[in-house]
N, C-alpha and C. Protein backbone atom coordinates (compact mmCIF):
# COMPACT_ATOMS: atom_id res chain seq x y z
N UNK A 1 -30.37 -46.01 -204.74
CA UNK A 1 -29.31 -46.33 -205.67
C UNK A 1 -29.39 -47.82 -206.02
N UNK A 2 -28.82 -47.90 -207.18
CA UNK A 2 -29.03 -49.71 -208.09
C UNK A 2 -27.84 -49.91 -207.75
N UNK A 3 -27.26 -50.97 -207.23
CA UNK A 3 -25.90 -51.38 -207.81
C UNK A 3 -25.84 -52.93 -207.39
N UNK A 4 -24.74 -53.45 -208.08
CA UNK A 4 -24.21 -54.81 -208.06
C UNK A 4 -23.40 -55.04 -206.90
N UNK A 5 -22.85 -56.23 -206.73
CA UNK A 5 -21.70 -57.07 -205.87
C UNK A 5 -21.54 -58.39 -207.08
N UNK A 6 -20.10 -58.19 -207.74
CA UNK A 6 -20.04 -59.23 -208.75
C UNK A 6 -18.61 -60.09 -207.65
N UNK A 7 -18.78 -61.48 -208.41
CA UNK A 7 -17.72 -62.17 -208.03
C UNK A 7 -17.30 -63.55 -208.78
N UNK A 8 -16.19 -64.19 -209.04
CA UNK A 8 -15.60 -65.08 -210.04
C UNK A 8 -16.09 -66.35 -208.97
N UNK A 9 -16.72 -67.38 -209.59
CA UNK A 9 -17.22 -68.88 -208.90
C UNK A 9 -16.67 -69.69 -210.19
N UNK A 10 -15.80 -70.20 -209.65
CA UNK A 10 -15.11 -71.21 -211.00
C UNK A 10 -15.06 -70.58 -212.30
N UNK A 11 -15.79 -71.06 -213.65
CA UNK A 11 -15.79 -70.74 -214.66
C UNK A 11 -16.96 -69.31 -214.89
N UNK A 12 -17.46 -68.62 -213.76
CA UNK A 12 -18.56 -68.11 -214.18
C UNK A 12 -18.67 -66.82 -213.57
N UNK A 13 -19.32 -65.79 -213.89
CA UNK A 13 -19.18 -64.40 -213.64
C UNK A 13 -20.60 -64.44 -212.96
N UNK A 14 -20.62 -64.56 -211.73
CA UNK A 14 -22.00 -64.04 -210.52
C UNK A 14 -22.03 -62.90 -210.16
N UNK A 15 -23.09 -62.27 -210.74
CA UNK A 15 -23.57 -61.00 -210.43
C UNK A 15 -24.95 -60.74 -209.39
N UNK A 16 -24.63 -60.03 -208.38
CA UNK A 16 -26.30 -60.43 -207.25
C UNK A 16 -26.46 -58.77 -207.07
N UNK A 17 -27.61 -58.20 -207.33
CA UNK A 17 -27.73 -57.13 -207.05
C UNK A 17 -28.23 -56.54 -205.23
N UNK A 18 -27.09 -55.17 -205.05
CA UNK A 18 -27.21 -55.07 -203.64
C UNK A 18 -28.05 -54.63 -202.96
N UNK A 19 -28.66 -55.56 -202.31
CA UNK A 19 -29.95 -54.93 -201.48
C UNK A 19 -31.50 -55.31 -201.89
N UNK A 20 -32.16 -55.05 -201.21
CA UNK A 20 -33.93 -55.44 -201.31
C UNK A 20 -34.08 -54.74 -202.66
N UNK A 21 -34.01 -52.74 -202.55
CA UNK A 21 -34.24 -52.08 -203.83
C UNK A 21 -33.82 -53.01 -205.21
N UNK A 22 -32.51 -52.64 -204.61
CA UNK A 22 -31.64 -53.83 -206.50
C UNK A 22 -32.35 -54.69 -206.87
N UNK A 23 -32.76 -56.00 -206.14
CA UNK A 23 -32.99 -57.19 -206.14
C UNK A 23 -34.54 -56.67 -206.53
N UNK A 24 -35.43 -55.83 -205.99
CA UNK A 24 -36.97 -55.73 -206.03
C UNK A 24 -36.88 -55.00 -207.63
N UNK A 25 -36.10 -53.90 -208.06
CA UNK A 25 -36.04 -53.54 -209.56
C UNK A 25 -35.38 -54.03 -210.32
N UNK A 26 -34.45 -55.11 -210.11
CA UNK A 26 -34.21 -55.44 -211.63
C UNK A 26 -35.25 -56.95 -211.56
N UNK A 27 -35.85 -57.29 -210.21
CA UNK A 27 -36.42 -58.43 -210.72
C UNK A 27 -35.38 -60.09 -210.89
N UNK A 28 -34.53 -59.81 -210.16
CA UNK A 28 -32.78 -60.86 -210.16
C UNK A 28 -32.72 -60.91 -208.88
N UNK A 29 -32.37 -62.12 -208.71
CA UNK A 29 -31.70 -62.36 -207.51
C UNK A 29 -30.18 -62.51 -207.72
N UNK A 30 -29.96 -63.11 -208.71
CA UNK A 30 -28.56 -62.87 -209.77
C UNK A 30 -28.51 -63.21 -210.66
N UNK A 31 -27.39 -63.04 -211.91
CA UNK A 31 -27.48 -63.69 -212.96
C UNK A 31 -25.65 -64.12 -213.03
N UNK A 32 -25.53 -65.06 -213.39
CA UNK A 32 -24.24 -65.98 -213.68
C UNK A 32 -23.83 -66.19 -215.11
N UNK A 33 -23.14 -65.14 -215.66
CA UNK A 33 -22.27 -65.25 -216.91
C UNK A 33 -21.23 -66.19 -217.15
N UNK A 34 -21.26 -67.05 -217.97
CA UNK A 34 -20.43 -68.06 -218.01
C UNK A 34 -19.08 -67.26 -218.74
N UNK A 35 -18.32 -67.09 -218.05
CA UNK A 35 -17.04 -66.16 -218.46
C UNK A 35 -16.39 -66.18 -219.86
N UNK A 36 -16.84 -67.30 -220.59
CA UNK A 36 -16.46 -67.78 -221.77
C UNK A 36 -17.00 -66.90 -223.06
N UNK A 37 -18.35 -66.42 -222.46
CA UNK A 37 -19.45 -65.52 -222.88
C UNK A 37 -19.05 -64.55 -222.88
N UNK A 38 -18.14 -63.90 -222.60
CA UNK A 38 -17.98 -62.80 -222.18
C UNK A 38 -16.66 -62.04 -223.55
N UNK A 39 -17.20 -61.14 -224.34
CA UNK A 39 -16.51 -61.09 -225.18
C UNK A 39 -15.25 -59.52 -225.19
N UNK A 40 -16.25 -58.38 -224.50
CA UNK A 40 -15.11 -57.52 -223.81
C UNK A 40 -15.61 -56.83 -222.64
N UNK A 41 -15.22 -56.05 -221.46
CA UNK A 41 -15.38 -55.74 -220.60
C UNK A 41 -14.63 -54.40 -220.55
N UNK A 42 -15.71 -53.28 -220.66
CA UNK A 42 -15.48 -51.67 -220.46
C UNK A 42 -15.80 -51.15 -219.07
N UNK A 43 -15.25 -49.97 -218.89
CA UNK A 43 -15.35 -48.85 -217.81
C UNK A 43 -15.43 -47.70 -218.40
N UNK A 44 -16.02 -47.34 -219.54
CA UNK A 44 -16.31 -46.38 -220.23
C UNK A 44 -17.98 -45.84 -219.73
N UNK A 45 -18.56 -44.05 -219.52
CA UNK A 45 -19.70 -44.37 -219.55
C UNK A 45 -20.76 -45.04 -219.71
N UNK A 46 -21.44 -45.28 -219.22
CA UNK A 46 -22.57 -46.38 -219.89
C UNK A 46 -23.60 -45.87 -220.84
N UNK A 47 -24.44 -46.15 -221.93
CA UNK A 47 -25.48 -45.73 -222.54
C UNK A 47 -26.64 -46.45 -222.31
N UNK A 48 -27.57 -45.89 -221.75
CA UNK A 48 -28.94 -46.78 -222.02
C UNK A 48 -29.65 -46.75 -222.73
N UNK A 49 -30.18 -47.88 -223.40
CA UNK A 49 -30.95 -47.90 -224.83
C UNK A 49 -31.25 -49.18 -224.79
N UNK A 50 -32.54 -49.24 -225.82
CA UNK A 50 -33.59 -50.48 -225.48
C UNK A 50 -35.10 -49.78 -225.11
N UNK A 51 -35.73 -50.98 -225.51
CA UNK A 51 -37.31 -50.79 -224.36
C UNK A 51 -36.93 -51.54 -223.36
N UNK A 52 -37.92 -51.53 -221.91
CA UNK A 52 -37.87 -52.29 -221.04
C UNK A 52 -38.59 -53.08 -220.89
N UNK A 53 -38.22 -54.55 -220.80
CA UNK A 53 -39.21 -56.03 -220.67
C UNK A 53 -39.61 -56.32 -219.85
N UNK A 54 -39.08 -56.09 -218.57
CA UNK A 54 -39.12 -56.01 -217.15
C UNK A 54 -37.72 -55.87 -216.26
N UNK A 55 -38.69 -55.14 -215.30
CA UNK A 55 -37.77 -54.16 -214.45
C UNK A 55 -38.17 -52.81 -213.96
N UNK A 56 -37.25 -52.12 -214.12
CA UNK A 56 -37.46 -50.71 -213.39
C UNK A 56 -36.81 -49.43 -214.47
N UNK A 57 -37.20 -48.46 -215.13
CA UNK A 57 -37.12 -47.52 -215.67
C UNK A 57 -37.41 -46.12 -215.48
N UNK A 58 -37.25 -45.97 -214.31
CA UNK A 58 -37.22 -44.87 -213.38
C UNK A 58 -35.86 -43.82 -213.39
N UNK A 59 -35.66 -43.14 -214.52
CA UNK A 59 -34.15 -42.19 -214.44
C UNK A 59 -34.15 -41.61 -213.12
N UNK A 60 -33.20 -41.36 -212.83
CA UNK A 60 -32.04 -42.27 -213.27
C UNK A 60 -31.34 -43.74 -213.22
N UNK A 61 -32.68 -44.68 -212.99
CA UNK A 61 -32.55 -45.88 -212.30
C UNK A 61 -33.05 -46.88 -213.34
N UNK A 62 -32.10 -47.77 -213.77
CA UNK A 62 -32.82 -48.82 -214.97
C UNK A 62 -32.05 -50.10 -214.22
N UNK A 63 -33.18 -51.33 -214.28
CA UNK A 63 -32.63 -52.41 -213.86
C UNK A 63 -33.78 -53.25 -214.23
N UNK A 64 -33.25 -54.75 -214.45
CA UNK A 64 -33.70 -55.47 -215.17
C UNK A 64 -33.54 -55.54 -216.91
N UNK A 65 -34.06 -56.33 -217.42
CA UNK A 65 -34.24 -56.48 -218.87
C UNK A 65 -34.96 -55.97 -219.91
N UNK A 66 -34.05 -55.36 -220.34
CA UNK A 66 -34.53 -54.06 -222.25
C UNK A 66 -34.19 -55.00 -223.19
N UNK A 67 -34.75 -54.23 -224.40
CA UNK A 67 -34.64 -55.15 -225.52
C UNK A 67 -34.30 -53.68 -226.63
N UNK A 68 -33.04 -53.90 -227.15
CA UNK A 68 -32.83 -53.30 -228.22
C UNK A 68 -32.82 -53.80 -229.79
N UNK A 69 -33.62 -53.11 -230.55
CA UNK A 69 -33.60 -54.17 -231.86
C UNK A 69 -32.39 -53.85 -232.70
N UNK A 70 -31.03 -53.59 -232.54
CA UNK A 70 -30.08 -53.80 -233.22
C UNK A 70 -29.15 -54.99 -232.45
N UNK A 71 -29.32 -54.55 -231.20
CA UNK A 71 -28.08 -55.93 -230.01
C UNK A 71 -29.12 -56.63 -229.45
N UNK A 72 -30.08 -56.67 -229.28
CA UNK A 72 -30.99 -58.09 -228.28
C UNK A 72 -30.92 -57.44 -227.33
N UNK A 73 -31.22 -58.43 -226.24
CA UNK A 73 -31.52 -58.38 -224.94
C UNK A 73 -30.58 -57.61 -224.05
N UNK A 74 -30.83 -56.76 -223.35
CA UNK A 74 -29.63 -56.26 -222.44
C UNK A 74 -30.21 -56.37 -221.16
N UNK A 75 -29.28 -56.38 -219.95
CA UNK A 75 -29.53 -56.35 -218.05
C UNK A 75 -28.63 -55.24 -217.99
N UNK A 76 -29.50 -54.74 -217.00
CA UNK A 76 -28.85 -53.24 -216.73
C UNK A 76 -29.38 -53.28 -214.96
N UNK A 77 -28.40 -53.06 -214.23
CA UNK A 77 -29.01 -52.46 -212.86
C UNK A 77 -27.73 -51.44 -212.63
N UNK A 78 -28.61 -50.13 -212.43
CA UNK A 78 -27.38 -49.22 -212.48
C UNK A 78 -28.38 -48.15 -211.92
N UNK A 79 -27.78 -46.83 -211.52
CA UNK A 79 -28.26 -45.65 -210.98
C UNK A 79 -27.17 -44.26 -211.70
N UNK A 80 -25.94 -44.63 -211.95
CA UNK A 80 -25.03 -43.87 -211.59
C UNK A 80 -24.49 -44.30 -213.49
N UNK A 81 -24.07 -44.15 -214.58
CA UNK A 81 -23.80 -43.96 -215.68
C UNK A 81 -22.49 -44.51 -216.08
N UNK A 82 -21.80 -43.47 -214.69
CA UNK A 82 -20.28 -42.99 -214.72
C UNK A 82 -19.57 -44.44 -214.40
N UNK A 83 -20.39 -45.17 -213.32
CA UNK A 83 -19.81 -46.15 -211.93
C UNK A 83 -19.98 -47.55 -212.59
N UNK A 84 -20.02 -47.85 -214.10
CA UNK A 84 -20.37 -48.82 -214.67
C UNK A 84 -19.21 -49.96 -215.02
N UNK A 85 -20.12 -51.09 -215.16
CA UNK A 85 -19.27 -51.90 -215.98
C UNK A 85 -19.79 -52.62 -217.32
N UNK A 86 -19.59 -52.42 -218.56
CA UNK A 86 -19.95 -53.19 -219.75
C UNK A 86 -19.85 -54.14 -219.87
N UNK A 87 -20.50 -55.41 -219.86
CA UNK A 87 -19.63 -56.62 -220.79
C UNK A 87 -20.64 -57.09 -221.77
N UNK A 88 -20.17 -57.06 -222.76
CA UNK A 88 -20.39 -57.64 -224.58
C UNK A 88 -20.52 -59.13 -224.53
N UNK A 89 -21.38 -59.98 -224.75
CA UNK A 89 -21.33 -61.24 -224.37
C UNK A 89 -21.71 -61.37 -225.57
N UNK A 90 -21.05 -63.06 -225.73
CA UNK A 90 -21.81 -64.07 -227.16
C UNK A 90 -21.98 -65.60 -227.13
N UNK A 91 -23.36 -65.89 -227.35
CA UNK A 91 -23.84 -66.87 -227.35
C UNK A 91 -24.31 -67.32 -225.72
N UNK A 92 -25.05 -66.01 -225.03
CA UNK A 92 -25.80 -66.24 -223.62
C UNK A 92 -27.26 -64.84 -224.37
N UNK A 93 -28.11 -64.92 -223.30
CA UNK A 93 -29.29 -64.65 -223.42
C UNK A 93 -29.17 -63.82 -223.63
N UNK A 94 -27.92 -62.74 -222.79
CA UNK A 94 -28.31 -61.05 -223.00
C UNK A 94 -26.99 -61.02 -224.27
N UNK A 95 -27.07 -59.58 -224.75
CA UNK A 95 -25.85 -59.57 -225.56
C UNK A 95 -25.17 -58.83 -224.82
N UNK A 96 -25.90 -57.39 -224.28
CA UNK A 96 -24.55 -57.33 -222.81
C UNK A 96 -25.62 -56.96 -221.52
N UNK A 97 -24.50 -56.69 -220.59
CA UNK A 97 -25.01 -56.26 -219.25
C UNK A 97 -23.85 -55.66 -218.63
N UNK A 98 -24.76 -54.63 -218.08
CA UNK A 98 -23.87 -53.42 -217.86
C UNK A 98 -24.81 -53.05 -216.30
N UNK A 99 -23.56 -52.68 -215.28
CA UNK A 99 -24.29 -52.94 -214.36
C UNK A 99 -22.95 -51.95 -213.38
N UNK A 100 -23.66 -50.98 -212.29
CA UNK A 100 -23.09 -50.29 -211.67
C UNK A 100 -22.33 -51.23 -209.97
N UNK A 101 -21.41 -51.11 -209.74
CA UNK A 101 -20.36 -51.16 -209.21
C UNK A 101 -19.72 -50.20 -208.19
N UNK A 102 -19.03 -50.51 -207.04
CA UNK A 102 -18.49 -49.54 -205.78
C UNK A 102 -16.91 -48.99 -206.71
N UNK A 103 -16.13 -49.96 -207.03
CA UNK A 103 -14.69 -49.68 -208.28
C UNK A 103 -14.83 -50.46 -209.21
N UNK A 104 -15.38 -49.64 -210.04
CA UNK A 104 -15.50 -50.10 -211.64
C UNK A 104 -13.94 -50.72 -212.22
N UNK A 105 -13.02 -50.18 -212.20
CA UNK A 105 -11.78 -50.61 -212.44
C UNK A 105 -11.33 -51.53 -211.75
N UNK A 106 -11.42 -51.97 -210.70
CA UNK A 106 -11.22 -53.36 -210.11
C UNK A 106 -11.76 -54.52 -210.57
N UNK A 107 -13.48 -54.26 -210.54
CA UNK A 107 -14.34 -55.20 -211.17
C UNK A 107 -13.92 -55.55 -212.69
N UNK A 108 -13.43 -54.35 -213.32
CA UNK A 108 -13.04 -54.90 -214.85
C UNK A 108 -11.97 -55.72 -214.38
N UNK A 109 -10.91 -55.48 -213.81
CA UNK A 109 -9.88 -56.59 -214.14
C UNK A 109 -9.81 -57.44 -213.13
N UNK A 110 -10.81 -57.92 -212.10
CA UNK A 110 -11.03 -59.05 -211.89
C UNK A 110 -11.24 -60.01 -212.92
N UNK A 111 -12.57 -59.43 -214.03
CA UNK A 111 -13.03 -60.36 -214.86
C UNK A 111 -11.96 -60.45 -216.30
N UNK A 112 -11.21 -59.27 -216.60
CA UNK A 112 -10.15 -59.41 -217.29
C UNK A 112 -9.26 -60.44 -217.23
N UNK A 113 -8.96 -60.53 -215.46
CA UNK A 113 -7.93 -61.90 -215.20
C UNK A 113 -8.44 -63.27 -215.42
N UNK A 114 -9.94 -63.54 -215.25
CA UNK A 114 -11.07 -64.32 -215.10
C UNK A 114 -11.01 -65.33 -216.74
N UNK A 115 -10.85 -64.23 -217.71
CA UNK A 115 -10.92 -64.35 -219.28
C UNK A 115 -9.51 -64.90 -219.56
N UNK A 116 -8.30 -64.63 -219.20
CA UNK A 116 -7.13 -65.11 -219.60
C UNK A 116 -6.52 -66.66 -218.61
N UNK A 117 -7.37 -66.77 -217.41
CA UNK A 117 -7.02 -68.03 -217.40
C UNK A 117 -7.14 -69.38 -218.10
């Protein structure tokens, strides 16, 4: 299984993927969203779409960096579809990253609260 451990460090959204697997397929040790970047944050299924730039593309297992030619760059480390979290970013490398999670609904409104301070 792919999944994340996200957490709020001052102004910035740290994401470290859990475990040797995570960390060995998406190719991250983490990536740090500057929260400002961050334009909305879903718990809706996830969709995957894109080619892959590097990483892992093994269904049900995508992690690391795709490239879609309508949104750019996306990070994806996920296994599970359902267990996701979206975020829509603007003006950082990826346009989003969507990345599986233990409570998806917690993790959103951590970073929900994260955005309104």
């Amino acid at each position: 299984m792919v999944s994340v451990t996200t957490r709020i460090e001052g102004s910035s959204l740290v994401i470290e993927p859990k475990g040797k697997w995570s960390k060995f397929a998406s190719l991250r040790r983490k990536v740090t969203v500057p929260v400002q970047a961050i334009t909305s944050v879903s718990t809706a299924r996830a969709k995957i779409k894109g080619l892959k730039l590097a990483g892992t593309n093994l269904s049900p297992h995508f992690a690391g960096e795709f490239y879609d030619f309508k949104d750019g760059r996306i990070f994806y480390t996920l296994s599970n579809t359902d267990k996701c979290v979206t975020l829509k970013l603007h003006g950082f490398k990826y346009s989003e990253v969507v990345v599986q999670v233990d409570d998806k609904e917690k993790v959103a409104e951590t970073i929900r609260k994260a955005l309104h301070k």
